[in-house]
Protein backbone atom coordinates (compact mmCIF):
# COMPACT_ATOMS: atom_id res chain seq x y z
CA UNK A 1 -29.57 -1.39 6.61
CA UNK A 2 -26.99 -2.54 8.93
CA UNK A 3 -28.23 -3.00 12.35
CA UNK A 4 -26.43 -2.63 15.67
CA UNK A 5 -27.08 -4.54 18.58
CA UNK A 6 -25.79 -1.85 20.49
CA UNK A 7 -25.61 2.24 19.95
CA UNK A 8 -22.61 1.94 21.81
CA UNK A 9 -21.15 -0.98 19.74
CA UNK A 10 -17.69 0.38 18.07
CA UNK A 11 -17.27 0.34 14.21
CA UNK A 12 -13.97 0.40 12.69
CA UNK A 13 -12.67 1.59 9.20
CA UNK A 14 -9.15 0.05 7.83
CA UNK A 15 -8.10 2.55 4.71
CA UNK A 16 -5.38 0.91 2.97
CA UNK A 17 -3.86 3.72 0.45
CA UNK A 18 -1.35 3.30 -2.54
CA UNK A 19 -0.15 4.28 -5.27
CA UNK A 20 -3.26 3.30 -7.62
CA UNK A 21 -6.20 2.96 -5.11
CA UNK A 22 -7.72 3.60 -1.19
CA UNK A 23 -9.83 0.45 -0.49
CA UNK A 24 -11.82 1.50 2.92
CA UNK A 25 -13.64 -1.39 4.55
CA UNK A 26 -16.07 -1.48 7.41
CA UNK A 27 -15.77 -3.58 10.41
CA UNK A 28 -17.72 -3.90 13.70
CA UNK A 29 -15.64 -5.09 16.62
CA UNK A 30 -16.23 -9.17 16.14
CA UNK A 31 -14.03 -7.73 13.20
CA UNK A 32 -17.18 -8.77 10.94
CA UNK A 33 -17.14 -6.88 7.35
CA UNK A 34 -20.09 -4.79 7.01
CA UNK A 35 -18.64 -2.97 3.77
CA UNK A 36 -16.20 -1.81 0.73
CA UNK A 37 -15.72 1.44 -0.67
CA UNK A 38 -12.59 2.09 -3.69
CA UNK A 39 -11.27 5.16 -4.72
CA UNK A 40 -8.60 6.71 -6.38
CA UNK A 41 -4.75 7.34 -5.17
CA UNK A 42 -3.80 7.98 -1.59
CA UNK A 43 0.28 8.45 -1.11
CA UNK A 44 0.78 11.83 0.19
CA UNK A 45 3.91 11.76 -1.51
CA UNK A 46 2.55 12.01 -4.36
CA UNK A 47 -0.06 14.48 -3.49
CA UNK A 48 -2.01 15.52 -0.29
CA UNK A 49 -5.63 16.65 -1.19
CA UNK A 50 -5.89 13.55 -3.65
CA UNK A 51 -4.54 11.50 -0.79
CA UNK A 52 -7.45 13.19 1.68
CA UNK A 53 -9.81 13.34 -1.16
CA UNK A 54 -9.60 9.55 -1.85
CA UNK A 55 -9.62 8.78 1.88
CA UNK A 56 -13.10 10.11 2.33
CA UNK A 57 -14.50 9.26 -0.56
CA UNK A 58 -13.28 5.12 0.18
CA UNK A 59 -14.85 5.59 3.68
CA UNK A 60 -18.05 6.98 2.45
CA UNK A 61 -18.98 4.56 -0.36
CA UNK A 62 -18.14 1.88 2.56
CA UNK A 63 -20.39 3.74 4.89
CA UNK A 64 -23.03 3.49 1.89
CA UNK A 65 -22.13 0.01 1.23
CA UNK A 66 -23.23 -1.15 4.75
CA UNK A 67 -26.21 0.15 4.87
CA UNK A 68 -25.46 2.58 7.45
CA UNK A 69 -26.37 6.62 7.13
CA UNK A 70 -24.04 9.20 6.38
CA UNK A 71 -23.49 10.53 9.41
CA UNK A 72 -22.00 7.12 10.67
CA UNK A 73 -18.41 8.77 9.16
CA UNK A 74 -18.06 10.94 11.99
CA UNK A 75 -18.63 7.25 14.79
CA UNK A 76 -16.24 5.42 13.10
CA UNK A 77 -12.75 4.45 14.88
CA UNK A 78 -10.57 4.51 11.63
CA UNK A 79 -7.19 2.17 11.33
CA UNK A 80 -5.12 4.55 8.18
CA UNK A 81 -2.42 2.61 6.40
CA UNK A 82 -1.38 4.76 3.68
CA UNK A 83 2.40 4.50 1.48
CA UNK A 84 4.71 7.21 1.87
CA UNK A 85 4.10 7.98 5.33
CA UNK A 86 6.92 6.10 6.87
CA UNK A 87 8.82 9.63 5.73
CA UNK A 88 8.41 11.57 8.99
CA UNK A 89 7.62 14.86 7.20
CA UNK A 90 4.32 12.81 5.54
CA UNK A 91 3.69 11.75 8.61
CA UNK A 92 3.27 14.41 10.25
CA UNK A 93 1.13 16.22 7.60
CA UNK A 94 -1.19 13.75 7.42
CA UNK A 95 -1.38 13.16 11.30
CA UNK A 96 -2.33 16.96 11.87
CA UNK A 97 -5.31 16.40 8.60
CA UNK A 98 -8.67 17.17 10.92
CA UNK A 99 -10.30 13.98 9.79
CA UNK A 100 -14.25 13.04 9.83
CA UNK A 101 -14.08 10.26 12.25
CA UNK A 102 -14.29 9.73 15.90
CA UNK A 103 -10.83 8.55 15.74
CA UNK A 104 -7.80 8.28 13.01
CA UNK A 105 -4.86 5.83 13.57
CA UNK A 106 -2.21 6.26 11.11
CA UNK A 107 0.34 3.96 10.24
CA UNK A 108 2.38 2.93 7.26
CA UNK A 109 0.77 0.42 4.87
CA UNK A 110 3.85 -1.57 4.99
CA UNK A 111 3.12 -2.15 8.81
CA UNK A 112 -0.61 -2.15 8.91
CA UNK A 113 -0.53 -5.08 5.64
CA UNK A 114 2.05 -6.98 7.90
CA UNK A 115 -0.77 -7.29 10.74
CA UNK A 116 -3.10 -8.22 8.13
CA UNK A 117 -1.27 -11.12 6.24
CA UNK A 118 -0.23 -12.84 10.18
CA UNK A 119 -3.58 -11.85 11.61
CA UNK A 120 -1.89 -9.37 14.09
CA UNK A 121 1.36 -11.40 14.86
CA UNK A 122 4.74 -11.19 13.82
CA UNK A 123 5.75 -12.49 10.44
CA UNK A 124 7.67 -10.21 7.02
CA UNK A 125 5.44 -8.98 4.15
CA UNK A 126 6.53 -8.15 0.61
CA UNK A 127 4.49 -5.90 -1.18
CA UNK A 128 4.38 -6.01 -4.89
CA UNK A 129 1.64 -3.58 -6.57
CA UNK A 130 2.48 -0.26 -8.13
CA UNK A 131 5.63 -0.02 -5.91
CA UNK A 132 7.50 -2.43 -3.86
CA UNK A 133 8.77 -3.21 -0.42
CA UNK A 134 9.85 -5.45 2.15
CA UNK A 135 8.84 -5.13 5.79
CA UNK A 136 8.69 -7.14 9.31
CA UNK A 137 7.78 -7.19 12.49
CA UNK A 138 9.32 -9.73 14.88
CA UNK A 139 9.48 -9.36 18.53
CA UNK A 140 8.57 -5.61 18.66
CA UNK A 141 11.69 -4.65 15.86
CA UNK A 142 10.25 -3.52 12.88
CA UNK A 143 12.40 -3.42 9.56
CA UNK A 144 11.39 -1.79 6.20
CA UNK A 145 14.04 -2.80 3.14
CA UNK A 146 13.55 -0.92 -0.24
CA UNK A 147 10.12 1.52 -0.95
CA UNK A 148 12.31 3.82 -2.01
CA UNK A 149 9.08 5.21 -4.00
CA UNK A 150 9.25 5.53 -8.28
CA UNK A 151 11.24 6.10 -9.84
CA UNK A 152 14.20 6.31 -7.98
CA UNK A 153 13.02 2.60 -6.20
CA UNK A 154 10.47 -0.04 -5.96
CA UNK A 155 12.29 -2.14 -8.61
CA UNK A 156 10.42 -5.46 -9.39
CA UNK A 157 7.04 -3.13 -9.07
CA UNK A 158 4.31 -2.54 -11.35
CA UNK A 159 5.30 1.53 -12.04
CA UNK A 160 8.87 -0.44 -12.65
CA UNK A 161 7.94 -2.85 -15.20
CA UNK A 162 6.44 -0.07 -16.77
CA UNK A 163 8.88 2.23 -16.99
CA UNK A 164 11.42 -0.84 -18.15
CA UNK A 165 9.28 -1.35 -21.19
CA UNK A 166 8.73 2.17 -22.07
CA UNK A 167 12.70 2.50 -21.74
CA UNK A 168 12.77 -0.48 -24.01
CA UNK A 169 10.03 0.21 -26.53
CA UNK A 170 11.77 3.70 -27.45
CA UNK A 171 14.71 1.81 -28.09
CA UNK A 172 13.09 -0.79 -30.04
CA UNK A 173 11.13 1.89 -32.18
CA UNK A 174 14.71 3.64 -33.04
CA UNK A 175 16.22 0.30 -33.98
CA UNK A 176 18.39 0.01 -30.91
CA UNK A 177 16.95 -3.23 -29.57
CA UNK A 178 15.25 -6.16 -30.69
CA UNK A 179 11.83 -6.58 -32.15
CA UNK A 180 9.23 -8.55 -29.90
CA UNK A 181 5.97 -9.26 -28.98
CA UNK A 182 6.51 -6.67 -26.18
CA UNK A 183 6.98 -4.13 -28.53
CA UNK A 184 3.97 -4.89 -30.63
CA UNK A 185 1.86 -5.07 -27.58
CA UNK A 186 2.97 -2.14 -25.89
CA UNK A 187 2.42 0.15 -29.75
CA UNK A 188 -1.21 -1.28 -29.44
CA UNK A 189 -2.02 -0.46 -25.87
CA UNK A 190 -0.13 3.40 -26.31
CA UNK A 191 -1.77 3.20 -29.90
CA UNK A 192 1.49 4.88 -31.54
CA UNK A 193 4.25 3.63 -33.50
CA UNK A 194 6.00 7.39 -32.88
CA UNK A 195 8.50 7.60 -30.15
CA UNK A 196 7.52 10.77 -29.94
CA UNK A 197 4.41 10.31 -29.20
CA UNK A 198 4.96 7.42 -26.56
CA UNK A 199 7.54 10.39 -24.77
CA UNK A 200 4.26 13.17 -24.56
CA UNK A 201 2.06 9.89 -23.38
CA UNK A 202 4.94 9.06 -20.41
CA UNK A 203 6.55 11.87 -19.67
CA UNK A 204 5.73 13.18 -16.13
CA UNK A 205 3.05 10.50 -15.53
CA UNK A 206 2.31 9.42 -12.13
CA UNK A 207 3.50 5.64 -10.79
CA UNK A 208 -0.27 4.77 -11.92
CA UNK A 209 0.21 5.36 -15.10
CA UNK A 210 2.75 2.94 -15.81
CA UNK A 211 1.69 0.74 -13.52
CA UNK A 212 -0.75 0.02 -16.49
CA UNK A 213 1.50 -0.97 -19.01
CA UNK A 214 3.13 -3.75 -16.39
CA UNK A 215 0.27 -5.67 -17.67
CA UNK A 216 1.53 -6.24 -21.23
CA UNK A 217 4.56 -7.14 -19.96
CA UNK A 218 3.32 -9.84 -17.61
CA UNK A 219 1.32 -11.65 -20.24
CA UNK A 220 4.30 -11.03 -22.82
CA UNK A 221 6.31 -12.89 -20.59
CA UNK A 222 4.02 -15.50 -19.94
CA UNK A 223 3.77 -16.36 -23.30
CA UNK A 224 7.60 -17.07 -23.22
CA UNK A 225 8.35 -13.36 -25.10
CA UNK A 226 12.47 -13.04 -24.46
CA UNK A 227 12.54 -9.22 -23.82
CA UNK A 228 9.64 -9.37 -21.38
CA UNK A 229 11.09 -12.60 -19.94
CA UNK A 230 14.10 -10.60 -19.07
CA UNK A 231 12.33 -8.02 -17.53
CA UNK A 232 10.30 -10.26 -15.46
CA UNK A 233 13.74 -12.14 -13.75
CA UNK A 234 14.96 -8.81 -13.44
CA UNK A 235 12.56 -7.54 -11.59
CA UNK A 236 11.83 -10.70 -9.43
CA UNK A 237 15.33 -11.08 -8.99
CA UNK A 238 15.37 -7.68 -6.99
CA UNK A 239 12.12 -9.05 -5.13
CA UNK A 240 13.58 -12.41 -4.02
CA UNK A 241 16.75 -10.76 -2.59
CA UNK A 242 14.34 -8.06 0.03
CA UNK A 243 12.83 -11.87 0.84
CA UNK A 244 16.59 -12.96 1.45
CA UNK A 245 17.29 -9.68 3.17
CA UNK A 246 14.06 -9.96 5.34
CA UNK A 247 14.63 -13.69 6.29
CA UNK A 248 17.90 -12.97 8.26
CA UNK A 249 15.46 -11.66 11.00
CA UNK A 250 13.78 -14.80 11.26
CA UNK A 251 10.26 -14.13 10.79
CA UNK A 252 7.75 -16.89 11.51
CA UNK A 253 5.98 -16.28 8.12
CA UNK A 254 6.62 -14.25 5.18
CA UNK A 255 3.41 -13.62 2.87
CA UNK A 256 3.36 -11.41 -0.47
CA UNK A 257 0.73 -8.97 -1.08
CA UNK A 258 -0.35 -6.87 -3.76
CA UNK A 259 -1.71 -6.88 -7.05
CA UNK A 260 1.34 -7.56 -8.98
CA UNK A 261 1.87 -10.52 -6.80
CA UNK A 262 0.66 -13.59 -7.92
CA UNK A 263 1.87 -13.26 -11.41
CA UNK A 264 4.97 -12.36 -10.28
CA UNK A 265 5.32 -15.43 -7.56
CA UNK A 266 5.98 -17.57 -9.78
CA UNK A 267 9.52 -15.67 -11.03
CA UNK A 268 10.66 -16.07 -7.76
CA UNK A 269 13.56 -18.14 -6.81
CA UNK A 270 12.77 -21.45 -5.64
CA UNK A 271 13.76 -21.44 -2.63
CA UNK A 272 11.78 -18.04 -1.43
CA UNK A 273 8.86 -19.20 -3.63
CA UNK A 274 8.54 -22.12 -1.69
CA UNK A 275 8.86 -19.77 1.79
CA UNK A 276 6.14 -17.87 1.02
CA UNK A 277 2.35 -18.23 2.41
CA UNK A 278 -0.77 -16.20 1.47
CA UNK A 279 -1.55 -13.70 4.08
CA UNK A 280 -4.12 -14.38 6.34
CA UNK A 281 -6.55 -11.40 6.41
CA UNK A 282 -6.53 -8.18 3.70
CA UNK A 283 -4.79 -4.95 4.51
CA UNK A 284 -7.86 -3.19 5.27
CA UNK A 285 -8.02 -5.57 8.58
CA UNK A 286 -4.82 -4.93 9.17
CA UNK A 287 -5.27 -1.50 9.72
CA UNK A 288 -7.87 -2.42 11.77
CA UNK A 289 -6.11 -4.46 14.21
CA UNK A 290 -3.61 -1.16 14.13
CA UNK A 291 -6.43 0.83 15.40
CA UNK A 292 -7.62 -1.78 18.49
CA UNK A 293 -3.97 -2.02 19.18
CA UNK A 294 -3.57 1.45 19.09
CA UNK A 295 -6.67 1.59 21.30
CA UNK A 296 -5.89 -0.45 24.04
CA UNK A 297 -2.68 1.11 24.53
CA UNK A 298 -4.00 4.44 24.63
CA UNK A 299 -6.09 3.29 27.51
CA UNK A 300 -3.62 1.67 28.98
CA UNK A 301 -0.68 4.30 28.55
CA UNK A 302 -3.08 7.54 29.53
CA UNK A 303 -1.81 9.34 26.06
CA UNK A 304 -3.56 12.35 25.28
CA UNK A 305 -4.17 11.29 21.82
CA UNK A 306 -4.14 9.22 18.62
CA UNK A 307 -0.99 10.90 17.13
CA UNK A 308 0.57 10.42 20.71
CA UNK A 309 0.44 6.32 19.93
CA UNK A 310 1.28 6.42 16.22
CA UNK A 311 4.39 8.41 16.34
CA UNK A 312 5.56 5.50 19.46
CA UNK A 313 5.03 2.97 17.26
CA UNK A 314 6.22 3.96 13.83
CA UNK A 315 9.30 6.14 15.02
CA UNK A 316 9.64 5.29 19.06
């Protein structure tokens, strides 16, 4: 069991929520990790209770991770970086949730991955896991460029490499495009050779969902496949152009995150592959630098509360 060498000592959480997962990790305030906790889906865009549900249960299995007991939830000073949230109405929704810590900070996870990957300074993030987006901080202007959210956006994604090959397997199974390994790969992991039957799989899924089949496609490509090859430049393409976009602010460093991102690095162009560093610390420490940010100006400002700071910083 973790021990404190002080019952006053603050302990911070950093949930970082997506599309496919909530990793909540526990830090005390040397920013030391003390523990992990996964869970499901938190973008309250795509659903609130999950989003709450997963956020407690991440926090929790960190809290039993550490060694710490239960009740430690309701000490904890938590740093929130969750997707969809830069849309005020989310925002707001998940600002007025009455939470089991001491404190909540909420903040996009665009913003709170930013002050992960430059260790709290100024610097552009892509992120590239089920969705997609560009962000960056430099000299207290913030900028977010696509994250559009699936399917309408987050082209170059994982959900959008999925969808692509479903669109293209259906078409391939009908005789309308090409045979490939893609297709064969894809029929194995839906374990159908029915369109039909790939449309009642798909239809209506979540981002998650085909998220999963981006995996196929990766490897496909990798192994020189021409249809999955396509998809890949495509979709890299797309990413390469939000670095372009991004750059014209002038950010000191520009690191790409997510778990679509080192496969996809190297489908880059050249010239933003070779821009582009690993970030420093995880998102999860990130958030937590939101929250002692958000802390210190809460001191310093005299605001009432948390939401008070977050709703300054995210939409002044």
């Amino acid at each position: 069991m973790v021990a404190l060498r002080d019952s006053r000592e603050i302990l911070y959480v950093g949930v970082d929520g997506g599309g496919s997962k909530c990793r909540a990790s526990i830090f005390d305030a040397d920013r030391r990790l003390l523990g992990t906790g996964v869970s499901g889906p938190a973008n309250p865009l795509h659903g609130y209770a999950q989003t709450i549900d997963s956020i407690v249960r991440s926090a929790a299995l960190a809290v039993a991770d550490a060694g710490l007991p239960a009740e430690t939830m309701g000490q904890l000073v938590a740093g929130v970086g969750l997707a969809g949230v830069n849309m005020p109405r989310l925002y707001n929704e998940m600002s007025a949730w009455v939470h089991p810590f001491k404190q909540m900070f909420l903040t996009t996870d665009q913003h709170s991955a930013c002050l992960g990957a430059h260790r709290g300074g100024d610097g552009a993030v892509i992120i590239a896991g089920t969705g997609s987006v560009g962000y960056s901080y430099v000299n207290g202007r913030s900028e977010i460029v696509g994250g559009h959210g699936f399917p309408h956006g987050d082209k170059g994604s994982g959900a959008w490499l999925g969808m692509e090959a479903v669109k293209y397997l259906l078409m391939a199974m009908e005789g309308l495009a090409q045979d490939s390994q893609l297709k064969a790969e894809l029929q194995k992991v839906l374990d159908t050779e029915d369109p039909y039957d790939v449309i009642e799989l798909m239809a209506g899924k979540p981002s998650s969902q085909y998220a999963k089949l981006a995996v196929p496609v990766v490897e496909c490509a990798e192994a020189d496949d021409p249809v999955a090859v396509a998809i890949m430049r495509d979709g890299a393409a797309y990413i390469s152009d939000l670095a372009d976009k991004l750059m014209e602010g002038k950010p000191p460093r520009l690191a790409m995150i997510g778990g679509l991102a080192p496969r996809l690095k190297p489908w880059l162009k050249p010239h933003v592959a070779e821009r582009v560093s690993d970030p420093l610390d995880p998102p999860e420490l990130g958030c937590v630098y939101f929250a002692q940010h958000s802390l210190a100006a809460q001191a310093k400002s005299g605001a009432q509360s948390a939401e008070e700071v977050d709703a300054k910083a995210l939409f002044g």
